[in-house]
N, C-alpha and C. Protein backbone atom coordinates (compact mmCIF):
# COMPACT_ATOMS: atom_id res chain seq x y z
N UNK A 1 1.30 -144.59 -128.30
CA UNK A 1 0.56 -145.11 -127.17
C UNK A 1 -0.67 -145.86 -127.67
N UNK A 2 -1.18 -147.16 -127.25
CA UNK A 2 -1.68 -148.07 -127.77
C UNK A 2 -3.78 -147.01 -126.96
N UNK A 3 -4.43 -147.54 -128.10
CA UNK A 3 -5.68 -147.10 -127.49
C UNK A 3 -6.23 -147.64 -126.55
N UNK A 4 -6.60 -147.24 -125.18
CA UNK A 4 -7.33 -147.99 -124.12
C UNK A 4 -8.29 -148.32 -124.31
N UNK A 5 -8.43 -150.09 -124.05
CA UNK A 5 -9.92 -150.45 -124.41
C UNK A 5 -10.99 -150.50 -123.61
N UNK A 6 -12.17 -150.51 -123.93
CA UNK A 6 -13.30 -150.59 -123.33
C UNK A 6 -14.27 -151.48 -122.74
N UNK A 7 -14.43 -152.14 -121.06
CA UNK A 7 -15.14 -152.63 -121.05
C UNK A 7 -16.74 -152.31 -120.52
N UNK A 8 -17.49 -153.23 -121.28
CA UNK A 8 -18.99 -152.63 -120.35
C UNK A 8 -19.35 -153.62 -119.63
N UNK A 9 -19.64 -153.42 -118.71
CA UNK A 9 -19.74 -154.58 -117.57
C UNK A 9 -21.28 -154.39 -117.23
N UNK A 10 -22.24 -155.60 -117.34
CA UNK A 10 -23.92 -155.35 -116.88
C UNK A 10 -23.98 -156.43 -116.00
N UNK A 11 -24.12 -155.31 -114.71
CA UNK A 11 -23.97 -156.34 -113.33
C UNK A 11 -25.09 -155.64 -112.42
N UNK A 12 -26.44 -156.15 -111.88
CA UNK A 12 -27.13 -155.44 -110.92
C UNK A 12 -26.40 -155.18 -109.63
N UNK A 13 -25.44 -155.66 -109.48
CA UNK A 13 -24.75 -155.40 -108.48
C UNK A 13 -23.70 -154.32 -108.18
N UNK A 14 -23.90 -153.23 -107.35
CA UNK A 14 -22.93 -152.36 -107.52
C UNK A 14 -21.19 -153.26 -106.65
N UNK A 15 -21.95 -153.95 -105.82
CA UNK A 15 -19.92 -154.85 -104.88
C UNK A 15 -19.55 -156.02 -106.00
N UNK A 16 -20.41 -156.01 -107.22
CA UNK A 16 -19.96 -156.95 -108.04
C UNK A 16 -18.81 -156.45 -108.98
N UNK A 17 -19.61 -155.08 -109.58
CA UNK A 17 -18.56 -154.13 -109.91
C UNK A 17 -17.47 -153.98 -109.35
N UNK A 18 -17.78 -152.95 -108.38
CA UNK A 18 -16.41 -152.66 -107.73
C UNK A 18 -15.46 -153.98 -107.26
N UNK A 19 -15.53 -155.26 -107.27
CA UNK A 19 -14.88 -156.21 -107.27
C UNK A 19 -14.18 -156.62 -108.44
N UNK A 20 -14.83 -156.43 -109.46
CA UNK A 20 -14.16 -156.25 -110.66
C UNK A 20 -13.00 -155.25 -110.92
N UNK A 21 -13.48 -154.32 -110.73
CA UNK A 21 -12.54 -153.25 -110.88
C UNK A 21 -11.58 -152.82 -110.21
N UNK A 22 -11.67 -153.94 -108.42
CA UNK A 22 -10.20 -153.75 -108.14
C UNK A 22 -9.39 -154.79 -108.63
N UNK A 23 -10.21 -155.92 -109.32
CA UNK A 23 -8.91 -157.17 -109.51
C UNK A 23 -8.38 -156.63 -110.84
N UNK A 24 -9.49 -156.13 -111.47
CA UNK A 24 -8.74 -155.46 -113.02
C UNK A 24 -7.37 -154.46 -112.40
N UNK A 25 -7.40 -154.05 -111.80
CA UNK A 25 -6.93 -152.63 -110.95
C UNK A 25 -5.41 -153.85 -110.40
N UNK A 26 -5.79 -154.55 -109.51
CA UNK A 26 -4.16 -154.92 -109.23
C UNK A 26 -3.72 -156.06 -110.20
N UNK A 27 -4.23 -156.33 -111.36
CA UNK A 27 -3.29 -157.02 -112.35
C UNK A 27 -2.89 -156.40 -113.19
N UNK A 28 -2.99 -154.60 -113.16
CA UNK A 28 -2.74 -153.33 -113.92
C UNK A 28 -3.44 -153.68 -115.40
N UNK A 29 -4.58 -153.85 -115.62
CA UNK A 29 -4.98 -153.91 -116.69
C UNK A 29 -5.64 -152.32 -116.75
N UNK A 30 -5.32 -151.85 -118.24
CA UNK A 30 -5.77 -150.54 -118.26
C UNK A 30 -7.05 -150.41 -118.81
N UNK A 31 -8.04 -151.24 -118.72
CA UNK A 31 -9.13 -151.23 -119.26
C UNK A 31 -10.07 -149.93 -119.06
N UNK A 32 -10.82 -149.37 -119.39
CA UNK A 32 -12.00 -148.05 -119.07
C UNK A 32 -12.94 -150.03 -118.46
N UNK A 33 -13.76 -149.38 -117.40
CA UNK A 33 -14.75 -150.41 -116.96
C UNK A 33 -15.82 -149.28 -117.01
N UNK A 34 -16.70 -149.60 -117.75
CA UNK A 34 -18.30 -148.65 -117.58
C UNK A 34 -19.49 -149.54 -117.56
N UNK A 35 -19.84 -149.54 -116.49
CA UNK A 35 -21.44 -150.07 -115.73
C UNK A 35 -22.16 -149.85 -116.25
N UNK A 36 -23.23 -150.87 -116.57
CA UNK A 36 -24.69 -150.80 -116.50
C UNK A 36 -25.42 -152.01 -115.71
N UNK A 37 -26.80 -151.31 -115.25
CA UNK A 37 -27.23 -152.11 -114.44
C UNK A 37 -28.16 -153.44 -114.78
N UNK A 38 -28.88 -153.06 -115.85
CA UNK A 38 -29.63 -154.34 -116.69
C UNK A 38 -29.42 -154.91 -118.05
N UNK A 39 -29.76 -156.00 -118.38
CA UNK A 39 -29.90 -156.12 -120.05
C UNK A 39 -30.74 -154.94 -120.89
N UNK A 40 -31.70 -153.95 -120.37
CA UNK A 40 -31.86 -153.18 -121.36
C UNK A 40 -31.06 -151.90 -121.05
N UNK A 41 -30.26 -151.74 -120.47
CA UNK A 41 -29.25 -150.97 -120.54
C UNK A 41 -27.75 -151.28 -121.19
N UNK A 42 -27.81 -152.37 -121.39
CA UNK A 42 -26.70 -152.91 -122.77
C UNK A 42 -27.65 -152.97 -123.88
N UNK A 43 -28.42 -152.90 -123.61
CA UNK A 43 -28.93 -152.53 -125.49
C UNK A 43 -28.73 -151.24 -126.09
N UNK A 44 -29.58 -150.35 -124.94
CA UNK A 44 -29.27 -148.89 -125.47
C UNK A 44 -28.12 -148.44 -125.31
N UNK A 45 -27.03 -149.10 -124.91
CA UNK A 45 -25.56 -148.34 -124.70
C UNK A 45 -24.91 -148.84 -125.99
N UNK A 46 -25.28 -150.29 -126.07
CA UNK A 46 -24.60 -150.96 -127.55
C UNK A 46 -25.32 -149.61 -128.84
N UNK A 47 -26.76 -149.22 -128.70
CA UNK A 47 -27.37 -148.37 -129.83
C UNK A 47 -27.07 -147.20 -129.60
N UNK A 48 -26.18 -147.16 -128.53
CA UNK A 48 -25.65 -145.28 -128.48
C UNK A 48 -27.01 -144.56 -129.03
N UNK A 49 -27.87 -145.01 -127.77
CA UNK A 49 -29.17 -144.48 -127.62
C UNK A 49 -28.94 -143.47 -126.15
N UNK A 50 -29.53 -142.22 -125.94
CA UNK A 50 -29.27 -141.24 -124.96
C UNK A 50 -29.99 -142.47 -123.74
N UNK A 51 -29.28 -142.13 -122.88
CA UNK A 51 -28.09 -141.24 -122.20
C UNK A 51 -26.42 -141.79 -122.38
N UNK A 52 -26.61 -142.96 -123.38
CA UNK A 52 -25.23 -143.00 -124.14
C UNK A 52 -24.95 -142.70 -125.11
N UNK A 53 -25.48 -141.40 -125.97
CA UNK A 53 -25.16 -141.26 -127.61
C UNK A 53 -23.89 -140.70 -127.74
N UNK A 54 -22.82 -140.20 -126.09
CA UNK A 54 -21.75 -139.96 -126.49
C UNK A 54 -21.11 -140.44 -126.45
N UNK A 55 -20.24 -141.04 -127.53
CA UNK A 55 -19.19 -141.88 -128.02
C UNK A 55 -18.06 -141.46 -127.52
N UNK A 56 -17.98 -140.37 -127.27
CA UNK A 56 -16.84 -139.75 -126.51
C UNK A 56 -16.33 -140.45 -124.94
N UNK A 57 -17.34 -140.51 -124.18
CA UNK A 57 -17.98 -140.86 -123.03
C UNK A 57 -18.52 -142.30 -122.57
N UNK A 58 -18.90 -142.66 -123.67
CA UNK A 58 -19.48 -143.64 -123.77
C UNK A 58 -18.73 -145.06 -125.23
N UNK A 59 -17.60 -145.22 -124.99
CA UNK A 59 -17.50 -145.42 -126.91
C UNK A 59 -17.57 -146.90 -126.48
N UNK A 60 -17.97 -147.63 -128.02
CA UNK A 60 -18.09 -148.69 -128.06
C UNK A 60 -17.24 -149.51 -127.12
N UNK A 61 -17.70 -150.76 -126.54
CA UNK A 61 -17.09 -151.72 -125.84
C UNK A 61 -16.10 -152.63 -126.16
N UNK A 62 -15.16 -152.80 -126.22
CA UNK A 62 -14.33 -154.22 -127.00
C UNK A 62 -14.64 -155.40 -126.67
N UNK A 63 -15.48 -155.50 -125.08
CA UNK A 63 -15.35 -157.03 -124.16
C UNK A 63 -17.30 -156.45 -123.36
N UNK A 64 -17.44 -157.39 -123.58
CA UNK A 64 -19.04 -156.77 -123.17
C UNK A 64 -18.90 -158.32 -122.04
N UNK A 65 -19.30 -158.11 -120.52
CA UNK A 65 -19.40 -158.85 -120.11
C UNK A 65 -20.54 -158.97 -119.13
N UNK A 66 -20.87 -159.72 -119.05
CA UNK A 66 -22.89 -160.09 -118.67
C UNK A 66 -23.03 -160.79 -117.36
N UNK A 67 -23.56 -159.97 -116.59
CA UNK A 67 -24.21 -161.16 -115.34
C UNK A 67 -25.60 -161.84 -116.00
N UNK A 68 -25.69 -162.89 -115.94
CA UNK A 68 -26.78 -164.16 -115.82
C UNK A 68 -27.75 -163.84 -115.36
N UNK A 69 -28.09 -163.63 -113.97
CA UNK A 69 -29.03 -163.01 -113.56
C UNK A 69 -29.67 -161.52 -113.05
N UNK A 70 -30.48 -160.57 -114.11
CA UNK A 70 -30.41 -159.16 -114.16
C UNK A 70 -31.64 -158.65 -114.29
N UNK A 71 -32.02 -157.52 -113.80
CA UNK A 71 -33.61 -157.48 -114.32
C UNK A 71 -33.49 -156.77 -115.66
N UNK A 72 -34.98 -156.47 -115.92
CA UNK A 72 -35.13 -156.13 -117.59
C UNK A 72 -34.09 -156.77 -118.26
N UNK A 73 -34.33 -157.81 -118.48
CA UNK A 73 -33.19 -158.68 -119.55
C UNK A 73 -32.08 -158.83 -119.06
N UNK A 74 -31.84 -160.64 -118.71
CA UNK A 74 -30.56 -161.29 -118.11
C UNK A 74 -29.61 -161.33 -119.24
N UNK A 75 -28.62 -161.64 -118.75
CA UNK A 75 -27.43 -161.82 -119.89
C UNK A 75 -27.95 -162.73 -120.95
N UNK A 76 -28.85 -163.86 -120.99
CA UNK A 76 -29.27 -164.65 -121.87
C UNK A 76 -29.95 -164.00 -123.25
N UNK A 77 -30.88 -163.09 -122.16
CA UNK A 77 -31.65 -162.53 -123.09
C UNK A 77 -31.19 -161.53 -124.10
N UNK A 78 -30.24 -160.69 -123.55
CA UNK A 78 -28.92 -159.93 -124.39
C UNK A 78 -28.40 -160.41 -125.38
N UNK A 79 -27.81 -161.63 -125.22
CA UNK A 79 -27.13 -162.52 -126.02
C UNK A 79 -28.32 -162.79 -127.44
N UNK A 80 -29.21 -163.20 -126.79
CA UNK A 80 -30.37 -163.69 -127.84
C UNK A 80 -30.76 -161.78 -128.72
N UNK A 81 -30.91 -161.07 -128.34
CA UNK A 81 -31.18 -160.05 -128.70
C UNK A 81 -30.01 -159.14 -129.72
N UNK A 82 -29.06 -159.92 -129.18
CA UNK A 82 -27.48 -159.24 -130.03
C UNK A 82 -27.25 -160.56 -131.64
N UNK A 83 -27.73 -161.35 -131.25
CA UNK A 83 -27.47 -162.68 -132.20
C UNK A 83 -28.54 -162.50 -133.23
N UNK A 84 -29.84 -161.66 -133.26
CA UNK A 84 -30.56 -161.18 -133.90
C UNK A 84 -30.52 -159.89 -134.20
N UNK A 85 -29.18 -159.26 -134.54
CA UNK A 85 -29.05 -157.74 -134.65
C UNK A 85 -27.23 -157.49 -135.01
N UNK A 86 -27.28 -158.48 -136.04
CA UNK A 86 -26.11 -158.08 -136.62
C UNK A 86 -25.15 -156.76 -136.84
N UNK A 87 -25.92 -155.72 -136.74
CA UNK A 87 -25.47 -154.44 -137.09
C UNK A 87 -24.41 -154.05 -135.58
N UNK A 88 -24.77 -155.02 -134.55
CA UNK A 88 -24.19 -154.56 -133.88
C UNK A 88 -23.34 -155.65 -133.31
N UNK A 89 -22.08 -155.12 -132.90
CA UNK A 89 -20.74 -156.17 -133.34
C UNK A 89 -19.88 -155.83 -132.27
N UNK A 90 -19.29 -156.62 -131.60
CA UNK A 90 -18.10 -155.96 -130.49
C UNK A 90 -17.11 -156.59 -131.21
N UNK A 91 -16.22 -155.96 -131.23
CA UNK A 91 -14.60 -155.81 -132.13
C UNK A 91 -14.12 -157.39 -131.48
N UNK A 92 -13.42 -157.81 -132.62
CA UNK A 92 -12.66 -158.97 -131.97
C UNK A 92 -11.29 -158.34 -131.45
């Protein structure tokens, strides 16, 4: 059985989410979808910093996907913050 991959989705929007997750849902993609609400909440989830240090629960993302406009750090600013922090890498 192939490993289910992981997406993290950083959307201030909770109907943005759940819109996501039903179209993921009827094109049967088996993705894990796990929320966060700002750009500094994809930082500390990418640093499996608490309240994500469990990898279990929390494991790395394969597809990290960004709303544009977010507080504490828009998707831009993420991007710029990940492009200066090599150590941290989403799987091709």
């Amino acid at each position: 059985m192939a490993q289910q991959r992981t997406v993290l989705v950083a959307d201030d929007s909770e109907d943005d989410f759940l819109l996501l997750k039903i179209a993921f849902s009827r094109v049967n993609f088996p993705h894990k979808l796990l929320h966060v609400l700002d750009g500094d909440h994809v930082i500390t989830y990418l640093d499996g910093v608490s309240p994500f240090s469990d990898r279990e629960h929390f494991p790395f993302p394969d597809l990290l996907i960004l709303d544009i406009q977010m507080p504490y750090g828009n998707g831009f600013d993420v991007l710029t913050i990940l492009s200066d922090r090599p150590a941290i890498q989403i799987r091709a």
